[in-house]
C-alpha atoms as a PDB file:
ATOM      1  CA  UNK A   1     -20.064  27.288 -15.668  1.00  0.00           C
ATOM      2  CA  UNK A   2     -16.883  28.002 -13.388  1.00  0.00           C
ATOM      3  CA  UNK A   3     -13.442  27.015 -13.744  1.00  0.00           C
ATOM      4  CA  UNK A   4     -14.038  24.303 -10.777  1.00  0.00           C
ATOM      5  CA  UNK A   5     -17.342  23.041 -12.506  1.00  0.00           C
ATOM      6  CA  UNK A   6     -15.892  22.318 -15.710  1.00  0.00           C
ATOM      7  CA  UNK A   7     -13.143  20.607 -13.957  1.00  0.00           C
ATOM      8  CA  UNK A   8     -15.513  18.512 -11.415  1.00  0.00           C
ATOM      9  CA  UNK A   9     -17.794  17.493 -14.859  1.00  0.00           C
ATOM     10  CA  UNK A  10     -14.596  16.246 -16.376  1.00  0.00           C
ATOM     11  CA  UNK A  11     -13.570  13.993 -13.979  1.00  0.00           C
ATOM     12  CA  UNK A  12     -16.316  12.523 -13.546  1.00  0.00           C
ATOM     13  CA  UNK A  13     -16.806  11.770 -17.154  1.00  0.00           C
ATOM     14  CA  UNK A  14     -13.266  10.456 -16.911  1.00  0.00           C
ATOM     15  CA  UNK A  15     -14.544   8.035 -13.591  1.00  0.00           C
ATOM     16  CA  UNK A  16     -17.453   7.024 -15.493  1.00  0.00           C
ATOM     17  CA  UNK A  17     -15.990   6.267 -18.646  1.00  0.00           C
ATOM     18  CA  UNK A  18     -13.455   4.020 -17.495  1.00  0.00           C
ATOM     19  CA  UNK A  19     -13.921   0.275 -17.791  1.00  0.00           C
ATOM     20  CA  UNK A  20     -11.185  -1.192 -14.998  1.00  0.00           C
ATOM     21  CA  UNK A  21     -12.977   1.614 -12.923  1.00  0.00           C
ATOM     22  CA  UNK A  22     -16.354   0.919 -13.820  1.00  0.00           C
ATOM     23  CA  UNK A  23     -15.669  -3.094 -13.020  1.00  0.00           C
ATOM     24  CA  UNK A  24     -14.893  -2.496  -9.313  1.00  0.00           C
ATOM     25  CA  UNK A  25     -17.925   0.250  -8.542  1.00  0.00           C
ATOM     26  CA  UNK A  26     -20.228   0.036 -11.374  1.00  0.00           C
ATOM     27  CA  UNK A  27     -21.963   3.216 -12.138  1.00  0.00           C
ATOM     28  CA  UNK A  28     -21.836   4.225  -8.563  1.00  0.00           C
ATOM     29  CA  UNK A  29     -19.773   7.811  -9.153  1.00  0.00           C
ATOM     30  CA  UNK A  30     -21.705  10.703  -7.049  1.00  0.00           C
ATOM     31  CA  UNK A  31     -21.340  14.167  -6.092  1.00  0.00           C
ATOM     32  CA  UNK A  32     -22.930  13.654  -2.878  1.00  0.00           C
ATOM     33  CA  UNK A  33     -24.573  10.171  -2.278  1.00  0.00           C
ATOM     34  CA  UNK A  34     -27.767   9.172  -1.111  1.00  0.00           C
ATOM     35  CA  UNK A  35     -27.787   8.028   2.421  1.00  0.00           C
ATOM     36  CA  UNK A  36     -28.028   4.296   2.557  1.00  0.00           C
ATOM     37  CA  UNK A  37     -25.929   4.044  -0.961  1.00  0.00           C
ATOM     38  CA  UNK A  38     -24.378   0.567  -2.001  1.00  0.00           C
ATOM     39  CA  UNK A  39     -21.409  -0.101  -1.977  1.00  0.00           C
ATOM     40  CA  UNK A  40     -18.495   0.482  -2.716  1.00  0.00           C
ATOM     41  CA  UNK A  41     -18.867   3.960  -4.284  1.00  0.00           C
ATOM     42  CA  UNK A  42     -16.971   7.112  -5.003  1.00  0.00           C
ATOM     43  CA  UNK A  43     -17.872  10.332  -4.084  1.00  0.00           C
ATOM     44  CA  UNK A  44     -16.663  13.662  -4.339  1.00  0.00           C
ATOM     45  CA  UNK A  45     -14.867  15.072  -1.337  1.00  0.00           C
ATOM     46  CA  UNK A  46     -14.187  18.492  -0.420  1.00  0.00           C
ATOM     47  CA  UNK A  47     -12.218  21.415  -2.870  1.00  0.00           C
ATOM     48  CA  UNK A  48     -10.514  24.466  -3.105  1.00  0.00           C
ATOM     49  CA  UNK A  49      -8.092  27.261  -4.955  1.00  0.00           C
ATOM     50  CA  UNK A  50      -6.491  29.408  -5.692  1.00  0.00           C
ATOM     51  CA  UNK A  51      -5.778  32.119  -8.542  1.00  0.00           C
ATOM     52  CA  UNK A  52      -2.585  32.796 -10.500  1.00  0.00           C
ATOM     53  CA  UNK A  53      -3.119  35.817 -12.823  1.00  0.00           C
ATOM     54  CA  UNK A  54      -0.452  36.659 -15.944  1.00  0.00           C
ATOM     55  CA  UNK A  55      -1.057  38.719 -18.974  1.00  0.00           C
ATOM     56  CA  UNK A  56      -2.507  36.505 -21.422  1.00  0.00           C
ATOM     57  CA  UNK A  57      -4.181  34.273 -19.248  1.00  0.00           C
ATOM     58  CA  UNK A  58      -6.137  33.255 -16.104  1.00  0.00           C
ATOM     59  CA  UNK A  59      -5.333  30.446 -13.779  1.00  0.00           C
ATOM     60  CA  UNK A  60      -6.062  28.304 -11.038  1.00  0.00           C
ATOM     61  CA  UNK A  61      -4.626  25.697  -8.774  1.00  0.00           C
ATOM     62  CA  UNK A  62      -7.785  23.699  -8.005  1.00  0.00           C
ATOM     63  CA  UNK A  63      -7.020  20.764  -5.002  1.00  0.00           C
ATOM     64  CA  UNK A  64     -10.423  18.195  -5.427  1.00  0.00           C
ATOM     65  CA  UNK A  65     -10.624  15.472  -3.351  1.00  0.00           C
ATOM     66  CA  UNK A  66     -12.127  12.071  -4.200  1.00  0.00           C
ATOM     67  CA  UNK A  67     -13.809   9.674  -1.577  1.00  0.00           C
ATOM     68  CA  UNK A  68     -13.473   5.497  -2.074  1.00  0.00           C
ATOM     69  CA  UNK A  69     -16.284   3.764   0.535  1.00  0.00           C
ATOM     70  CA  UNK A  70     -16.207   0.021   0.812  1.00  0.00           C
ATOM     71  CA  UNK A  71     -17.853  -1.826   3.058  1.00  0.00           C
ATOM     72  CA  UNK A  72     -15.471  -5.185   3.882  1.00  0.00           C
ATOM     73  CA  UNK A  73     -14.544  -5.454   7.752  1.00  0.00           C
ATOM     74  CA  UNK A  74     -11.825  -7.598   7.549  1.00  0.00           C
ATOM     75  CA  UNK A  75     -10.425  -6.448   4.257  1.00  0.00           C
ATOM     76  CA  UNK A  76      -8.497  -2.719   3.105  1.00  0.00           C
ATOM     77  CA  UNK A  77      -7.866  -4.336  -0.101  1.00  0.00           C
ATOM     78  CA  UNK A  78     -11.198  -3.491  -2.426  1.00  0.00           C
ATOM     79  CA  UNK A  79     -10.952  -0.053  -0.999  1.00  0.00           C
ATOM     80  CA  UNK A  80      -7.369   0.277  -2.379  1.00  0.00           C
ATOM     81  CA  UNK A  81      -7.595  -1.546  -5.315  1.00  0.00           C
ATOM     82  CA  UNK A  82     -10.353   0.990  -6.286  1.00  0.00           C
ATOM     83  CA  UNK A  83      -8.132   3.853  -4.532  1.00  0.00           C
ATOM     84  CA  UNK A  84      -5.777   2.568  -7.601  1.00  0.00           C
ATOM     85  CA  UNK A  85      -7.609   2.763 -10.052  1.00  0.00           C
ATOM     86  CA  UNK A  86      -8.863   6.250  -9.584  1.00  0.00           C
ATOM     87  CA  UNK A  87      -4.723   7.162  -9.187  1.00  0.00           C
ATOM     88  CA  UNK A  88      -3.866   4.939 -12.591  1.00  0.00           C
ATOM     89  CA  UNK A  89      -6.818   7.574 -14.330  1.00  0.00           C
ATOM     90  CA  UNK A  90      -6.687  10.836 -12.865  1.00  0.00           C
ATOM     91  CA  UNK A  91      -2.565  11.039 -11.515  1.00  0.00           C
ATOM     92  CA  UNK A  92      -0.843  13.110 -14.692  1.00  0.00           C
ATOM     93  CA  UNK A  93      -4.358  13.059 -17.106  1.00  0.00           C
ATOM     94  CA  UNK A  94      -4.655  15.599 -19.623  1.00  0.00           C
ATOM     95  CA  UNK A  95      -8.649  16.121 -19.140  1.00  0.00           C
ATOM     96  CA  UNK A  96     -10.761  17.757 -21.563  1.00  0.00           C
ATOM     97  CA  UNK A  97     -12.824  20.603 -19.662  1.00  0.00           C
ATOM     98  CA  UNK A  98     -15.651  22.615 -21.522  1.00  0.00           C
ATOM     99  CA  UNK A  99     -14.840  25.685 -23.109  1.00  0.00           C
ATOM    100  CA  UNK A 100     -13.257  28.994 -22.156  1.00  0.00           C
ATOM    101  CA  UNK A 101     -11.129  26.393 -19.604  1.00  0.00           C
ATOM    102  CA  UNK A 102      -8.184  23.881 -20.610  1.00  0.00           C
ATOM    103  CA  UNK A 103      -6.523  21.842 -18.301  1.00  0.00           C
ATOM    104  CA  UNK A 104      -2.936  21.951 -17.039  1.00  0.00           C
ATOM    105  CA  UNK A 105      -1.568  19.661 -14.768  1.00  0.00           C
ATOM    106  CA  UNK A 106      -3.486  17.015 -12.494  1.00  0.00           C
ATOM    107  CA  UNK A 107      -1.432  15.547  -9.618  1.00  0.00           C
ATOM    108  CA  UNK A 108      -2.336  13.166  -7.154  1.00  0.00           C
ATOM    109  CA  UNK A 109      -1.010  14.917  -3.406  1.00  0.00           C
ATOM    110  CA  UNK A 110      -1.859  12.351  -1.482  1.00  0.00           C
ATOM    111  CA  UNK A 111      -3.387   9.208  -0.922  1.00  0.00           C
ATOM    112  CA  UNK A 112      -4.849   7.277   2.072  1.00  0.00           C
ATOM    113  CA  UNK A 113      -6.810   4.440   2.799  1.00  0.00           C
ATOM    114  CA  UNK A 114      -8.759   4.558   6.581  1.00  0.00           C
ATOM    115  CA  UNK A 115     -11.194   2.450   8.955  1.00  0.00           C
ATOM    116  CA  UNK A 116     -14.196   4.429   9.418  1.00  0.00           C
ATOM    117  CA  UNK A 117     -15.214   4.974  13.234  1.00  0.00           C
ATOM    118  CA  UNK A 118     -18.193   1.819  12.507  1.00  0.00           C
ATOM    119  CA  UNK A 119     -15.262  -0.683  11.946  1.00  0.00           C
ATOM    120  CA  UNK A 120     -16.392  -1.811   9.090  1.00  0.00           C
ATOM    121  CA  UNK A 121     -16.614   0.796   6.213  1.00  0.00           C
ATOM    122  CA  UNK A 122     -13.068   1.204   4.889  1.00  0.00           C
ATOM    123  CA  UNK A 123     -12.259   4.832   3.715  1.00  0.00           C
ATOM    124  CA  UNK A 124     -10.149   5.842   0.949  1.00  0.00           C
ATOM    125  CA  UNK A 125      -8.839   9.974   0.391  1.00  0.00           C
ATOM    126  CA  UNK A 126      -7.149  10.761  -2.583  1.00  0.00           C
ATOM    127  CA  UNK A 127      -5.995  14.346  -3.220  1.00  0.00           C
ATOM    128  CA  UNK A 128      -5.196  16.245  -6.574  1.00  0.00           C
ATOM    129  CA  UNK A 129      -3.966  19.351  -7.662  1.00  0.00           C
ATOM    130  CA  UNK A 130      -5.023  20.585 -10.930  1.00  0.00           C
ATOM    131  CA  UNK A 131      -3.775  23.564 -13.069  1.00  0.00           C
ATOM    132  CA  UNK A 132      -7.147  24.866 -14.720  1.00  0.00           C
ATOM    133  CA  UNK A 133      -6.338  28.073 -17.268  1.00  0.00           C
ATOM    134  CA  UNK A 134      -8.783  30.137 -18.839  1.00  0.00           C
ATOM    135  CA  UNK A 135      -8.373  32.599 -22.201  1.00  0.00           C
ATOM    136  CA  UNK A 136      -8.892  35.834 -21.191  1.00  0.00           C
END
């Protein structure tokens, strides 16, 4: 399992395991949806990184990006209360990732809420930045 796997599994044991969360999308958490997927939803958005070698240790500044759908046309705010949510849990968490990795820092970068080009689907970004170190 890589550094970036171990981080992507823990967050979204941390999305699924979290009740307030859990209230506003049920179990609906995916890596890449199905098409035709109820909503509202999250889904995970695109990632990247970057190493930062020292002596004793091996690390990496991972940015993952999480994706809030909701489907109200006249209303941003179930897409941002979910948008919340997902910042209350994952902005300055201290996730547990699966062994040789440990997690640093998480950070949300930024956050934005969107109308999708259909006018009705409402489209939330949220960006972190996580430290991810592994023994070496």
């Amino acid at each position: 399992m890589s550094a970036s796997e171990a981080l992507q599994k823990a967050v979204y044991e941390a999305l699924q395991g979290d009740a307030a969360l859990t209230a506003l999308v049920a179990d609906r958490v995916y890596d890449v949806p199905l098409s035709g997927a109820a909503y509202p939803y999250i889904s995970f958005g695109p990632t990247d990184f970057y190493p930062e070698r020292q002596d004793c240790f091996k690390r990496r500044t991972e940015t993952f990006q999480i994706d809030v759908w909701a489907d109200d046309d006249m209303d941003r705010a179930p897409c941002k209360a979910i948008c919340n949510a997902v910042v209350a849990l994952l902005d300055q968490a201290r996730l547990s990732l699966d062994d040789p990795y440990a997690m640093g820092r998480c950070e949300l970068r930024l956050a934005r809420v969107m109308d999708d080009p259909d006018g009705i689907t409402k489209h939330g970004v949220l960006q972190f930045e996580a430290e991810v170190q592994t023994q070496v």
